[in-house]
Structures are given as C-alpha cells and as structure tokens.
Protein backbone atom coordinates (compact mmCIF):
# COMPACT_ATOMS: atom_id res chain seq x y z
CA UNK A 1 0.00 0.00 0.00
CA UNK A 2 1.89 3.44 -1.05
CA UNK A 3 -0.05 6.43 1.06
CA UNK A 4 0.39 10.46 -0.55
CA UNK A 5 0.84 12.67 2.51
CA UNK A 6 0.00 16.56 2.35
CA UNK A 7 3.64 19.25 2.98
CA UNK A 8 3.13 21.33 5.62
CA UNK A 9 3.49 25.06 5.47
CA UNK A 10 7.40 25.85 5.11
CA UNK A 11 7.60 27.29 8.55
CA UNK A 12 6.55 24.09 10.01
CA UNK A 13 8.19 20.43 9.33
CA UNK A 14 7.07 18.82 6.64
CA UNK A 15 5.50 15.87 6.19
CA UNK A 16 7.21 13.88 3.13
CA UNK A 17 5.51 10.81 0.82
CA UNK A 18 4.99 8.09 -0.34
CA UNK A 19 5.30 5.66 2.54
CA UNK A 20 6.61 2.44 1.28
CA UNK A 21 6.21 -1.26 2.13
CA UNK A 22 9.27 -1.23 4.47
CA UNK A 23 8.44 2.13 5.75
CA UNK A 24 6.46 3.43 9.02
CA UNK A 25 3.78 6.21 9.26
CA UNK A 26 4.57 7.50 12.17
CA UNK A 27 3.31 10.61 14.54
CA UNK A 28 5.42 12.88 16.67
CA UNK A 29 4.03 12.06 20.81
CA UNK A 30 7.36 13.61 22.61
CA UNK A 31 9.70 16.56 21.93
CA UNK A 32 12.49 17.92 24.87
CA UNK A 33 15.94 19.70 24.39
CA UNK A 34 18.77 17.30 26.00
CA UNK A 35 21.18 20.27 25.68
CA UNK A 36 22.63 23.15 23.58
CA UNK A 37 21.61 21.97 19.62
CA UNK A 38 20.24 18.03 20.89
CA UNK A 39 16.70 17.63 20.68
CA UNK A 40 15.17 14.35 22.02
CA UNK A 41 11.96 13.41 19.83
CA UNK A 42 9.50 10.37 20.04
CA UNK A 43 7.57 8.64 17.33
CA UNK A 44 4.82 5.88 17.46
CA UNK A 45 2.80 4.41 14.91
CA UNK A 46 -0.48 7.06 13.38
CA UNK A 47 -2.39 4.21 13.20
CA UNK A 48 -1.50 3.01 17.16
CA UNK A 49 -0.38 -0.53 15.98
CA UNK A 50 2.25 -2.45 18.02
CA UNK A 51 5.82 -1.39 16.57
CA UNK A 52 8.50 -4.15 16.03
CA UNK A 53 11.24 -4.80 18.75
CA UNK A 54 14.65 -4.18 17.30
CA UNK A 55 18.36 -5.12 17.99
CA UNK A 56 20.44 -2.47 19.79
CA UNK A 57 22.36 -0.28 17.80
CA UNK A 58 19.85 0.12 15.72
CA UNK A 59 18.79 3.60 13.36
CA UNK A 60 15.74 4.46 12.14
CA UNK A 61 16.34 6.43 8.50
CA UNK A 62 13.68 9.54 8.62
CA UNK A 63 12.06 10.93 5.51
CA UNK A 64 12.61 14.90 5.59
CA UNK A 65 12.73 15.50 2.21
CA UNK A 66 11.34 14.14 -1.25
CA UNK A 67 14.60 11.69 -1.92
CA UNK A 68 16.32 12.37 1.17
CA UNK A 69 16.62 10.50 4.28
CA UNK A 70 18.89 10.95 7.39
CA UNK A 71 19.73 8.11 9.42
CA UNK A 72 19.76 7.99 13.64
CA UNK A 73 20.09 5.43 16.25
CA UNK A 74 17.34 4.68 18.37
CA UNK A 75 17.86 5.26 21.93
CA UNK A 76 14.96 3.71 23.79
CA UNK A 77 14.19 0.08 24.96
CA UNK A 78 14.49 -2.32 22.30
CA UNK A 79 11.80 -5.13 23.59
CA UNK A 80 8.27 -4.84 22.56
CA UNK A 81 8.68 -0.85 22.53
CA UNK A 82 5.48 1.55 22.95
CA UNK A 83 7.64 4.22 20.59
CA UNK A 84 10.79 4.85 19.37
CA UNK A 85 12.86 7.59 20.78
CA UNK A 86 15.68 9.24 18.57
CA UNK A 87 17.95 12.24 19.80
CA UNK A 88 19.38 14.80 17.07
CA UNK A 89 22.04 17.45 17.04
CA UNK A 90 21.44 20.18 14.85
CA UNK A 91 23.98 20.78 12.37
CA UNK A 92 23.94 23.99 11.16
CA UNK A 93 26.34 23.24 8.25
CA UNK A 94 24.65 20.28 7.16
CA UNK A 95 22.02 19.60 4.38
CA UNK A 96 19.05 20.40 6.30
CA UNK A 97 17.55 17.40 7.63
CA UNK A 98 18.58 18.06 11.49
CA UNK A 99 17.05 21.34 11.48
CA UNK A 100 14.27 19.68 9.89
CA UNK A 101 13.63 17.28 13.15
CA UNK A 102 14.29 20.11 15.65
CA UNK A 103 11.11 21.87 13.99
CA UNK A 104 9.10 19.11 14.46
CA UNK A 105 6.56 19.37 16.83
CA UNK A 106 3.92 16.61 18.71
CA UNK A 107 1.23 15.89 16.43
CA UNK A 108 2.91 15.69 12.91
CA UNK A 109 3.59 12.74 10.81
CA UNK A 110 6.66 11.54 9.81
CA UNK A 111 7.92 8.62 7.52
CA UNK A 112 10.80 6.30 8.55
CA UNK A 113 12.29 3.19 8.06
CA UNK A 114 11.49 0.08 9.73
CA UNK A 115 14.65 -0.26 12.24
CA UNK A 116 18.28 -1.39 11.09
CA UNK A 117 21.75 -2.42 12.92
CA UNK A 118 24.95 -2.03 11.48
CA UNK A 119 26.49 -1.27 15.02
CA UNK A 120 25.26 -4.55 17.11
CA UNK A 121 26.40 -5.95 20.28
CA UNK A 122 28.39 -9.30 19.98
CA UNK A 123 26.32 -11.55 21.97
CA UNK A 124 29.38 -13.81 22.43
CA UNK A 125 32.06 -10.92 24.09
CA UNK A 126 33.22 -11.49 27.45
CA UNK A 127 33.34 -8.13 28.27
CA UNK A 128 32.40 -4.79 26.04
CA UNK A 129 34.53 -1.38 26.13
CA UNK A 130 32.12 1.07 24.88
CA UNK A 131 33.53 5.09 23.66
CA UNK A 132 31.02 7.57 22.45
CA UNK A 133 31.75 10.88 22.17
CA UNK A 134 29.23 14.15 21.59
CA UNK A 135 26.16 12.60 20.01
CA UNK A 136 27.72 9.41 19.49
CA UNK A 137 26.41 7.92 22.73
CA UNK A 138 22.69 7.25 21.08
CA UNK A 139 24.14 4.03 19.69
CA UNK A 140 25.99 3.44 22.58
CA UNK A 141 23.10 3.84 25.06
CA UNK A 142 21.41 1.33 23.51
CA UNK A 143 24.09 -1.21 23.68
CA UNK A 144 24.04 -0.26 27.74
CA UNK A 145 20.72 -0.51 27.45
CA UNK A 146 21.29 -4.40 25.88
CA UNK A 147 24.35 -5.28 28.64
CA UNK A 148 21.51 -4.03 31.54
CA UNK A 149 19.02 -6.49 30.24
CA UNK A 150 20.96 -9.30 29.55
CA UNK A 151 23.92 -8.67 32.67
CA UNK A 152 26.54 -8.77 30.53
CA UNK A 153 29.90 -6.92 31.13
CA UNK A 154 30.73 -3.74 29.93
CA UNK A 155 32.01 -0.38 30.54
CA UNK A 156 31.48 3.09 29.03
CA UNK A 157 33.70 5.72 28.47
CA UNK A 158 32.24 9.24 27.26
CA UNK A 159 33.87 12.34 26.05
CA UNK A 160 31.82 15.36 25.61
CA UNK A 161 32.02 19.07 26.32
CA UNK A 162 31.03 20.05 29.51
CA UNK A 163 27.69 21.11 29.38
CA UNK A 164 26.77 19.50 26.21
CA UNK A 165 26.68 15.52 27.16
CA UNK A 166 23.21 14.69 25.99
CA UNK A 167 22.16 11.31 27.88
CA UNK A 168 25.06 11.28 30.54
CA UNK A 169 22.22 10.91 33.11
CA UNK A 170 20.66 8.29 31.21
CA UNK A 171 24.33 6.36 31.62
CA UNK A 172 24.37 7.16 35.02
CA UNK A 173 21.19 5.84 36.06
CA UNK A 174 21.57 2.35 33.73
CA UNK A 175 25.50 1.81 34.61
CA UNK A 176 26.16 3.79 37.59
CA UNK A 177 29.92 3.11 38.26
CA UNK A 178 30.63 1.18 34.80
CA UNK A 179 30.45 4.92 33.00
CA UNK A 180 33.24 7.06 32.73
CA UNK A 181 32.94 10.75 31.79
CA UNK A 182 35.68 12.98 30.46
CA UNK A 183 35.84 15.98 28.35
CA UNK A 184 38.91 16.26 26.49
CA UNK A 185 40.69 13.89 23.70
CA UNK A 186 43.49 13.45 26.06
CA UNK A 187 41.73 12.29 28.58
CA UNK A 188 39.30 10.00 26.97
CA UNK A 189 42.37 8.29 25.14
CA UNK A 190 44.35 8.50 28.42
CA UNK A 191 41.25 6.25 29.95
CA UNK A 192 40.99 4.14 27.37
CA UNK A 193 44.36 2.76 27.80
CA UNK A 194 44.03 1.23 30.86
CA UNK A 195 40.82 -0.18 29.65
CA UNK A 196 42.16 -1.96 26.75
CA UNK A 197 45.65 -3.42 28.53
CA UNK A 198 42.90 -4.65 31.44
CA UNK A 199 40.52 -6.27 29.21
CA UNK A 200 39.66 -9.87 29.35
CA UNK A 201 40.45 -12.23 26.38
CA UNK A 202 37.53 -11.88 24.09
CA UNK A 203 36.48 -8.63 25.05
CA UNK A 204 35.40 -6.13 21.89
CA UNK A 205 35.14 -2.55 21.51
CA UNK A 206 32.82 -0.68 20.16
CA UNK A 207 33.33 3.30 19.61
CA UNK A 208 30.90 5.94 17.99
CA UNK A 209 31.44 9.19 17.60
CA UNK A 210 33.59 12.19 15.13
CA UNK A 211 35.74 10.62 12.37
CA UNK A 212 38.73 11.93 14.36
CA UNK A 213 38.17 10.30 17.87
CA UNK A 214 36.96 6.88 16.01
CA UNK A 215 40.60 6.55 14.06
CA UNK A 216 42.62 8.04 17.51
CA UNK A 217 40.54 5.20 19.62
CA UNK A 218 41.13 2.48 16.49
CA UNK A 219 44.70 3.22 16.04
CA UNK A 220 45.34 2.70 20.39
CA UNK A 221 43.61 -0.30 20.15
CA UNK A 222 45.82 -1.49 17.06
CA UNK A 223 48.90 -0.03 19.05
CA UNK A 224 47.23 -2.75 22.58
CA UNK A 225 47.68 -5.74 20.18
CA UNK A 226 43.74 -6.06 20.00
CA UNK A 227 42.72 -7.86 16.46
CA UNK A 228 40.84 -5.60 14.12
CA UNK A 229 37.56 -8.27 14.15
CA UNK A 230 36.71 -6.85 17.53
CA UNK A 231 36.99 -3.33 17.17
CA UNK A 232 33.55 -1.86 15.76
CA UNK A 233 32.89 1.99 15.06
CA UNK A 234 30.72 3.87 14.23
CA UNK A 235 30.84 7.87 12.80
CA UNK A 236 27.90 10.48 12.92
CA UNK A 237 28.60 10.73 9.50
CA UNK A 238 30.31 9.39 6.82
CA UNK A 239 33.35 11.69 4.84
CA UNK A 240 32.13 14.03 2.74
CA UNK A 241 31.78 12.23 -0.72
CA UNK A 242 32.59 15.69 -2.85
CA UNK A 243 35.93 16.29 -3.97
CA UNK A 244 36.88 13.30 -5.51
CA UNK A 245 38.09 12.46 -9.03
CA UNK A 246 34.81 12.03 -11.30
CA UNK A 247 33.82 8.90 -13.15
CA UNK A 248 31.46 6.98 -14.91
CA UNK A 249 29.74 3.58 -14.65
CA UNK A 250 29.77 1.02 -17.43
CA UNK A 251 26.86 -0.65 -18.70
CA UNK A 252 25.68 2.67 -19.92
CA UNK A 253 28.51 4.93 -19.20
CA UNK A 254 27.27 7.35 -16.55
CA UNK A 255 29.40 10.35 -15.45
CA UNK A 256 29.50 11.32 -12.48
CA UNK A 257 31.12 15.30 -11.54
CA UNK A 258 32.91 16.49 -8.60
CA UNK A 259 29.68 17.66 -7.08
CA UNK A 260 27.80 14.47 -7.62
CA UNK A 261 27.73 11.45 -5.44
CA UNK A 262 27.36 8.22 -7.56
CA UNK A 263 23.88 6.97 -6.37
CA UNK A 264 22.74 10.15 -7.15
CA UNK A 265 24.09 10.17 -11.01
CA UNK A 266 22.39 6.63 -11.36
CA UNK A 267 19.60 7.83 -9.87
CA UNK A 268 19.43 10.90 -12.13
CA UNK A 269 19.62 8.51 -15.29
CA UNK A 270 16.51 6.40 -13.92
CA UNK A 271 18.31 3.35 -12.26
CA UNK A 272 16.26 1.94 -9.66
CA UNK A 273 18.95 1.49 -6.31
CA UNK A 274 17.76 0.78 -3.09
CA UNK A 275 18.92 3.11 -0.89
CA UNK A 276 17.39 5.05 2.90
CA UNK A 277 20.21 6.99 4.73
CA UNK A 278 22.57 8.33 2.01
CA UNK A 279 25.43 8.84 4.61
CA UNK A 280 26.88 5.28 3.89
CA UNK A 281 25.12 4.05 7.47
CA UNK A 282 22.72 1.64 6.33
CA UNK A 283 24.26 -1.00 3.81
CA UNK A 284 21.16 -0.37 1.75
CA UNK A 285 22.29 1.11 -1.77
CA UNK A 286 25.65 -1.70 -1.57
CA UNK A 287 26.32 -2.37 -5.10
CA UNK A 288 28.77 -5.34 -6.56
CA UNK A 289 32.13 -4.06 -8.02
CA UNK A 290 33.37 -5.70 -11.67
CA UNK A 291 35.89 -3.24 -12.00
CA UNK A 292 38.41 -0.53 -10.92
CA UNK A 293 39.43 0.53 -7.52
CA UNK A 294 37.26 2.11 -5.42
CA UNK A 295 38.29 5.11 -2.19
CA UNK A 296 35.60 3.86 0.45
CA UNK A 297 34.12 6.31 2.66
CA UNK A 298 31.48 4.46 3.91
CA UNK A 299 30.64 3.52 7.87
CA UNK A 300 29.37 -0.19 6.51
CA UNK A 301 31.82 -2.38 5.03
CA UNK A 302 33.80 -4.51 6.94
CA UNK A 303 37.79 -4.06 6.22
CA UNK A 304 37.77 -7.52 4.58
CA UNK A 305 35.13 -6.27 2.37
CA UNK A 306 36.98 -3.36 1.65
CA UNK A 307 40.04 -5.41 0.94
CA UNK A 308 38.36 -7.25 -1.33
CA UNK A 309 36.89 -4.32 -3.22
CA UNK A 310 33.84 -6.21 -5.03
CA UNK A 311 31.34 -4.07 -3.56
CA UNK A 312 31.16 -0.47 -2.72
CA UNK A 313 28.66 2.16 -1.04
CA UNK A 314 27.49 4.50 -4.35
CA UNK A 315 25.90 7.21 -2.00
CA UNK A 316 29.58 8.48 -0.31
CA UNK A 317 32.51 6.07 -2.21
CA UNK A 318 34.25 6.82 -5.29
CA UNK A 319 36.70 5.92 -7.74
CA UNK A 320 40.21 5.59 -7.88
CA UNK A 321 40.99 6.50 -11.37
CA UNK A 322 38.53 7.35 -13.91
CA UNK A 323 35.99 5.12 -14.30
CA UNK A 324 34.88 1.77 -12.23
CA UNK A 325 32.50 -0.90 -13.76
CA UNK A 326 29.73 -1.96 -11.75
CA UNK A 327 26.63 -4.84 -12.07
CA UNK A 328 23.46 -2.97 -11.89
C-alpha cells in the first residue's frame, strides 16, 4: 500500500511521501531539548499498531525530504517498545535534515524506516569497552541498554564538552559506576588505555562518535595488540563524498562530476537502487564491483570487504581512477 501525505506550510516540518512497504507512518508524541543543539523526539505508529522490537544499535532512516533520508540510532528500549525515541544534534552546516527534526513538533507525521543495525552488540564478548563521544552515545546507550538487560559486562567511556553531554544521566542511572565521563581527547584516550591493557580475552570494543576520535581510539587499540575483528565503530557521518576524481559507470557509461555522489548520477539517469540513509550508514544502496578501484568512505563495510573491493557504497565512495565498472 503506497499512502500520498500533504507538505506542511514551510515554517513548520514537513511531512514527506509516499510511505513504502518497508516504511512506518509514524506521529510525533514527545519533543524535549537534552542540551545546547540536541533535541530528544519520540515517534509511534499514526495508526496506534504495536511497533517491532529491534536489535540495539539500531537507526531508524527519517524521511525529511522528497529523496532524502537521514539516518539515527534509536535510543529507547528495544523489547516490545510503545515508541521509538531518537535524539538529534542540529547541524547547522549540514544539508538540512537536522534542522528539519528540531522543527518538528507533537502531532505531525513523519515517515521512517522500519529499524536497522549495522552497530550490534556481539552476543558472544566477554566483556564490552564502549567510547562515544558528543552525540555518538545514542548508539551506545542502547548497547548499555542491551548489557543491563541481559547482565553482561561492559564499561562506558564518554567524552563530551562540559555542558553538552546529551544522555550522561541516562548512563548514570543504567550503569552507575561502569560509565566514565571525560571531556577532552586526552583524557578520553588517556582512559581508554588502561581499559584496553585490562581487558579480558575476548572482550570487543565498540566506539561511535567524530571521524577523528573513532581513528585516535582504532589506532590505540591497534597499538594494545587487540585484532581488528573486535573493534567496531561507528561515525555520525560518513566523509564528505565531494571532492573526488569524477567517473562513470559502465553498462551505460554514466558520469559522475565532482559535485555528484554516484547513487545520485544513477539515480538521475533512472536506475532503480535501493537506498534510505545516504550517509553510507545503512548498507542499503551496496552495489557489486566488476571493475576498478574504489576510495571507500562508507561507515558499513567490513575491512575484509573493503580489501576485497567487489562491492562499494554509491551514496559516499568513489573511484580511484577514472571510471569503475559496476553490475546494476
């Protein structure tokens, strides 16, 4: 069933269409400010049907715009939920869609995605370090959320500002002495050391936050002998995909320009690809490589993937060279 919904005037959110088969009509019921530029909002279903339960770590990708979607982790309990809770930092360089949420106010109707992990626990670790840093800890609440229900080690670590540490509380009250709060680099990395020489065998780590902290807490775990297979990050965003050198698909050679992601090119020339977040977050748009080498700036792959270079994320990776060949 595909549903048409109405736009809203321009000084309120709108309301985008058509709501797919793997997508949710759902209606604002919560709004608060966390902090400075982090607004907490909750969503359940318009027509008050039971929503699915859904594996920590999980994002919901939120329809703001005809063709674009942004993707954020859901923060609330994961069993047999009455809503879903997201929280959002506005970006005021961005594209629009965070401003977008922060003007969106109980009562309107929003389309998302049914909910999708990249970033999940490992059921199987003996013990889980968990970093966040800013708005990074959304993912990472929910994986304290997951360790609470299931009493499973762990121990947080959070960097943020002072006075801008949306859901430190929440941390507080679900891991009391577990969480660790710090607000500089230095000190987070200065933490984290001890954490990783102390850790059982088996242990994983999971991190989520800028681009910057994610490779600084990667490269200390690399430098603590700990194997790449249990280190798992996740960024707010993925790089920037602009900037690289252009290039075209075969099949039907497409170009692509400087300003132009690939999705969107093949998009623009009528080829049907999946895709929800657009960030390289959600594995949906994943396309299989035939040829050339591909600069991957996506927040999906694994590294062995990568490696391998048969697949590739169109909406943020690029070539290496001038053209790559791909199976559409």
């Amino acid at each position: 069933m595909t549903l048409e919904i109405d736009t809203l005037g321009t000084d309120q959110a709108p309301v985008v269409g058509p709501v797919g088969p793997r997508e949710l009509l759902m209606r604002v019921v919560g709004v608060r400010d966390l902090c400075p530029d982090v607004r907490e909002v909750t969503f359940a279903r318009a027509d008050g049907v039971d929503l699915p339960s859904f594996a920590a770590g999980s994002h919901l990708a939120v329809a703001w715009r005809d063709g674009e979607r942004n993707s954020y982790s859901l923060t609330g309990p994961m069993i047999e939920p009455r809503d879903y809770t997201i929280s959002v930092r506005r970006d005021r360089s961005g594209r629009g869609g965070s401003a977008w949420i922060h003007r969106l106010a109980v009562g309107d109707l929003v389309v998302t995605s049914t909910p999708r992990s990249a970033f999940a626990p490992v059921a199987a670790a003996r013990h889980s370090v968990l970093v966040a840093g800013g708005i990074g800890v959304t993912p990472i609440l929910s994986h304290v959320r997951d360790a609470v229900l299931w009493n499973r080690s762990f121990e947080v670590l959070y960097a943020h500002r002072p006075g801008f540490g949306p859901h430190a509380d929440d941390l507080r009250e679900l891991a009391g002495h577990r969480v660790t709060i710090v607000h500089s680099g230095r000190d987070l990395l200065a933490e984290l050391a001890s954490r990783l020489a102390d850790a059982p065998l088996g242990a994983h780590l999971f991190t989520c936050g800028p681009v910057g902290m994610i490779e600084a807490v990667a490269a200390a775990a690399r430098d603590a002998g700990w194997p790449g297979k249990r280190v798992h990050s996740e960024p707010f965003a993925s790089a920037a995909p602009l900037g690289g050198t252009s290039f075209a698909a075969r099949g039907a050679v497409v170009p692509v320009g400087e300003q132009t992601t690939l999705l969107e090119a093949l998009l623009a020339r009528g080829v049907a690809v999946p895709n929800l977040c657009r960030q390289g977050v959600c594995g949906e748009c994943k396309l299989t490589v035939r040829g050339g080498r591909i600069d991957h700036r996506d927040a999906y792959l694994t590294d062995d993937e990568r490696a391998a270079g048969d697949v590739m994320m169109p909406c943020v990776s690029r070539a290496v060279g001038d053209q790559v060949e791909l199976e559409l």
